[in-house]
C-alpha atoms as a PDB file:
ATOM      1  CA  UNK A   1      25.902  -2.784  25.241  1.00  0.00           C
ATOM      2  CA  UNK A   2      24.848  -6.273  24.889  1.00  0.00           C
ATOM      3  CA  UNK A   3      26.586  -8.477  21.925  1.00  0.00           C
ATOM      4  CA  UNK A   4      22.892  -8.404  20.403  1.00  0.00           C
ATOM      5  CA  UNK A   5      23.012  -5.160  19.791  1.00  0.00           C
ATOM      6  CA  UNK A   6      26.212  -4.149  18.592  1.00  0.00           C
ATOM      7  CA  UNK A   7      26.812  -7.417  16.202  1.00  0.00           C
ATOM      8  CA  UNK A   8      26.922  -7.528  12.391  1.00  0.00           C
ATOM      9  CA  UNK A   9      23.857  -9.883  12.431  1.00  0.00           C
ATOM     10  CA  UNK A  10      22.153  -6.937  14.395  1.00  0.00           C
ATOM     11  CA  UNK A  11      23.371  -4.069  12.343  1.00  0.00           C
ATOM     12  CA  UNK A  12      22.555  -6.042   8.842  1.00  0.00           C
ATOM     13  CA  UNK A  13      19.147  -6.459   9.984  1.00  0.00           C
ATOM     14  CA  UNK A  14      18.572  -2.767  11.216  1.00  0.00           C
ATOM     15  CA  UNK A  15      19.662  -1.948   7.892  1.00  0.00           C
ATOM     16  CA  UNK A  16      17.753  -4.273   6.047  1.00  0.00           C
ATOM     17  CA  UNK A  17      14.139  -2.549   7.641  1.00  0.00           C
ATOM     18  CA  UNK A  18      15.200   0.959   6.689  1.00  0.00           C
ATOM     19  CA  UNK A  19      15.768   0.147   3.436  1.00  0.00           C
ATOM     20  CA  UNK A  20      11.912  -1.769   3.558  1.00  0.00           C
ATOM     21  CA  UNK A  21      10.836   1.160   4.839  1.00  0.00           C
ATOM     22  CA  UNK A  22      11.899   3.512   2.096  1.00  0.00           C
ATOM     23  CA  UNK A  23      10.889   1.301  -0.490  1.00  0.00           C
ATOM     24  CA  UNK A  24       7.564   1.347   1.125  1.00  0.00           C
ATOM     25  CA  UNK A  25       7.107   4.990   1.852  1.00  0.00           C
ATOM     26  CA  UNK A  26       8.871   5.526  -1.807  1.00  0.00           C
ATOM     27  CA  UNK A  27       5.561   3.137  -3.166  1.00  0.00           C
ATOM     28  CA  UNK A  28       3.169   5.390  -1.418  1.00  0.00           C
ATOM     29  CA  UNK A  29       4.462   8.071  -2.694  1.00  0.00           C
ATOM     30  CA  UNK A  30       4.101   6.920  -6.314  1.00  0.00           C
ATOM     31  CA  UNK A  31       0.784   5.306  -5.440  1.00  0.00           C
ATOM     32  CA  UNK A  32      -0.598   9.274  -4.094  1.00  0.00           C
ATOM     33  CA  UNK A  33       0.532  10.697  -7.478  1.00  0.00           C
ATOM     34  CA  UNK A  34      -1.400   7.781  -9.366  1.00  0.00           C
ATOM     35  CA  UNK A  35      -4.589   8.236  -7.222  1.00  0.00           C
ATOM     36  CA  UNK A  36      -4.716  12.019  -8.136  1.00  0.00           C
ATOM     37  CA  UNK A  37      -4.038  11.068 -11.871  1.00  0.00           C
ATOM     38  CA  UNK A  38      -7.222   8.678 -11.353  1.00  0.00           C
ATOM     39  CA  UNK A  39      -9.231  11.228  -9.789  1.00  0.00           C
ATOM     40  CA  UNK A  40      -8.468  13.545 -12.301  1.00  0.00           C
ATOM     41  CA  UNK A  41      -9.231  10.951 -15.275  1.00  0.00           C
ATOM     42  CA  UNK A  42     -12.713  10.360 -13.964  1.00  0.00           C
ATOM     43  CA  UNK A  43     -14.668   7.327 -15.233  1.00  0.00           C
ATOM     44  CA  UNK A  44     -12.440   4.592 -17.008  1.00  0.00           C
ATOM     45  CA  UNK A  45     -13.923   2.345 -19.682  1.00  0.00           C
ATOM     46  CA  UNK A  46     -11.944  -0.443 -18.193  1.00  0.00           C
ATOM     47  CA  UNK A  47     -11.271  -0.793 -14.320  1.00  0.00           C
ATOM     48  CA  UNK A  48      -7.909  -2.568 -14.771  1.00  0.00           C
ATOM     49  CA  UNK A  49      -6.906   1.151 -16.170  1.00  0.00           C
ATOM     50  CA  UNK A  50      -7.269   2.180 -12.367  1.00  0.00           C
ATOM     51  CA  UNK A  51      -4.768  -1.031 -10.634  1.00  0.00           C
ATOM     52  CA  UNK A  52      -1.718   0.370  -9.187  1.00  0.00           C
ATOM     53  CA  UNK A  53       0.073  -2.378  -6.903  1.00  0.00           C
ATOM     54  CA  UNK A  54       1.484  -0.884  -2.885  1.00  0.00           C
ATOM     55  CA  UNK A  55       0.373  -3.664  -0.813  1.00  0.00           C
ATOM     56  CA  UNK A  56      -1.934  -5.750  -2.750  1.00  0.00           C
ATOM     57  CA  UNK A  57      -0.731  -9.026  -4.879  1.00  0.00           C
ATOM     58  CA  UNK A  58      -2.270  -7.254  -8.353  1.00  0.00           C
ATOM     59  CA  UNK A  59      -3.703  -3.830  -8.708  1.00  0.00           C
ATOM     60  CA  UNK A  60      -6.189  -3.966  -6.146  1.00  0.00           C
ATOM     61  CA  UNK A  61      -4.615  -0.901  -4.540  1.00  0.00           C
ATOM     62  CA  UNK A  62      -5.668   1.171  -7.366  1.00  0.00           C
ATOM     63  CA  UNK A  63      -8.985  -0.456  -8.003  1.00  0.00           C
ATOM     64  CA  UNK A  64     -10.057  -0.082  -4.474  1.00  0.00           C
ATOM     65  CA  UNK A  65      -9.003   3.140  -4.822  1.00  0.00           C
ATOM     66  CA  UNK A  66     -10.925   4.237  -7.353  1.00  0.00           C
ATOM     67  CA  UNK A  67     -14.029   2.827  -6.596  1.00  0.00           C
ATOM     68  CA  UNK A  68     -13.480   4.678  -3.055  1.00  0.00           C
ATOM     69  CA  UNK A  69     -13.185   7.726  -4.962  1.00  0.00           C
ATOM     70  CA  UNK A  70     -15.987   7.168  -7.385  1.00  0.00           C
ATOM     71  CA  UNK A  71     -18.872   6.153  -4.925  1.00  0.00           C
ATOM     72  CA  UNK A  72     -17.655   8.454  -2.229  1.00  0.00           C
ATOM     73  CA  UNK A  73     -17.512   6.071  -0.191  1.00  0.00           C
ATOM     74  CA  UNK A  74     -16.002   6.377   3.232  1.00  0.00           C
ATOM     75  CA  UNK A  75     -15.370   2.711   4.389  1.00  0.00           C
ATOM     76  CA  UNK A  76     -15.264   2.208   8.233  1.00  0.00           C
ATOM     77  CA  UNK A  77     -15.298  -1.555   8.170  1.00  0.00           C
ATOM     78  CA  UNK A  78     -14.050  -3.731   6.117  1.00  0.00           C
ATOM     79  CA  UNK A  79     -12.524  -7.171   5.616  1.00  0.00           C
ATOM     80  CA  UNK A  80     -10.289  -9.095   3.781  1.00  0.00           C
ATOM     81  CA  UNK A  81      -9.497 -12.803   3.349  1.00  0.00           C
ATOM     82  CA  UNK A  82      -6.366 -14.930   3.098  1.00  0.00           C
ATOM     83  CA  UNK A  83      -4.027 -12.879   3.993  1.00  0.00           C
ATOM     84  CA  UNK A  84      -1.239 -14.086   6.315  1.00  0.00           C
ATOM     85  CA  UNK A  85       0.846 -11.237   8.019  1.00  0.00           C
ATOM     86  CA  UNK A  86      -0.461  -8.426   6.458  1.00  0.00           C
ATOM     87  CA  UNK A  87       2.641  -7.072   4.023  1.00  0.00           C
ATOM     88  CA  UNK A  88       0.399  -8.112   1.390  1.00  0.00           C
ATOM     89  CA  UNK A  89      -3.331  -7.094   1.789  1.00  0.00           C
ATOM     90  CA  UNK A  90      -5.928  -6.324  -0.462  1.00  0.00           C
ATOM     91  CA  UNK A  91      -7.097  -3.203   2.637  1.00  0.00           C
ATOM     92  CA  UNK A  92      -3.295  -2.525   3.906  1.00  0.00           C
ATOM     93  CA  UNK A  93      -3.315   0.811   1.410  1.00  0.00           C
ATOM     94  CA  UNK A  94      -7.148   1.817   1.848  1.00  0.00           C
ATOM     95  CA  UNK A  95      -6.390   1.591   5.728  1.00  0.00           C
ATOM     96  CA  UNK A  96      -3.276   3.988   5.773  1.00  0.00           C
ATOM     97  CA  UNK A  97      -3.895   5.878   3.156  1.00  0.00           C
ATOM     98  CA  UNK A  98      -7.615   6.799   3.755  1.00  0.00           C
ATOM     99  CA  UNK A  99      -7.367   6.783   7.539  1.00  0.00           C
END
């Protein structure tokens, strides 16, 4: 094996991403039991009530969501602006989870 590989820099790294990776797959898990708690809720007096926060910088996850949910829509295309590498997006949770 090539120093690379087997070094602590290497190793501390690896480690770092699978923890990342369970904190992310632990928010989408929370974020699936909030969207059925939405769904369930029906209309909200207030949108904010809807914002849960995976991927977006504010509750856009859960806003998005719901609005998804309550037009029935079934968005093929969509866009979204200033975003740099993508960990943060406003679309990063509609595209995995609605895909």
């Amino acid at each position: 094996m090539s120093k690379a590989i087997t070094s602590p820099e290497y190793s501390t790294n690896q480690n770092i991403r699978k923890m990342m990776n369970q904190i992310i797959e632990s928010k989408f898990l929370s974020a699936k039991l909030l969207i059925n708690e939405i769904k369930s809720h029906g209309l909200y007096e207030n949108i904010h009530d809807t914002e849960f926060k995976v991927f977006s910088q504010f509750g856009d996850d859960g806003i998005l969501q719901h609005l998804v949910h309550q037009t029935r829509a079934e968005p093929q295309i969509f866009i979204d602006f200033g975003i740099q590498d993508y960990s943060e997006a406003n679309t990063r949770f509609l595209l995995i989870n609605n895909n």
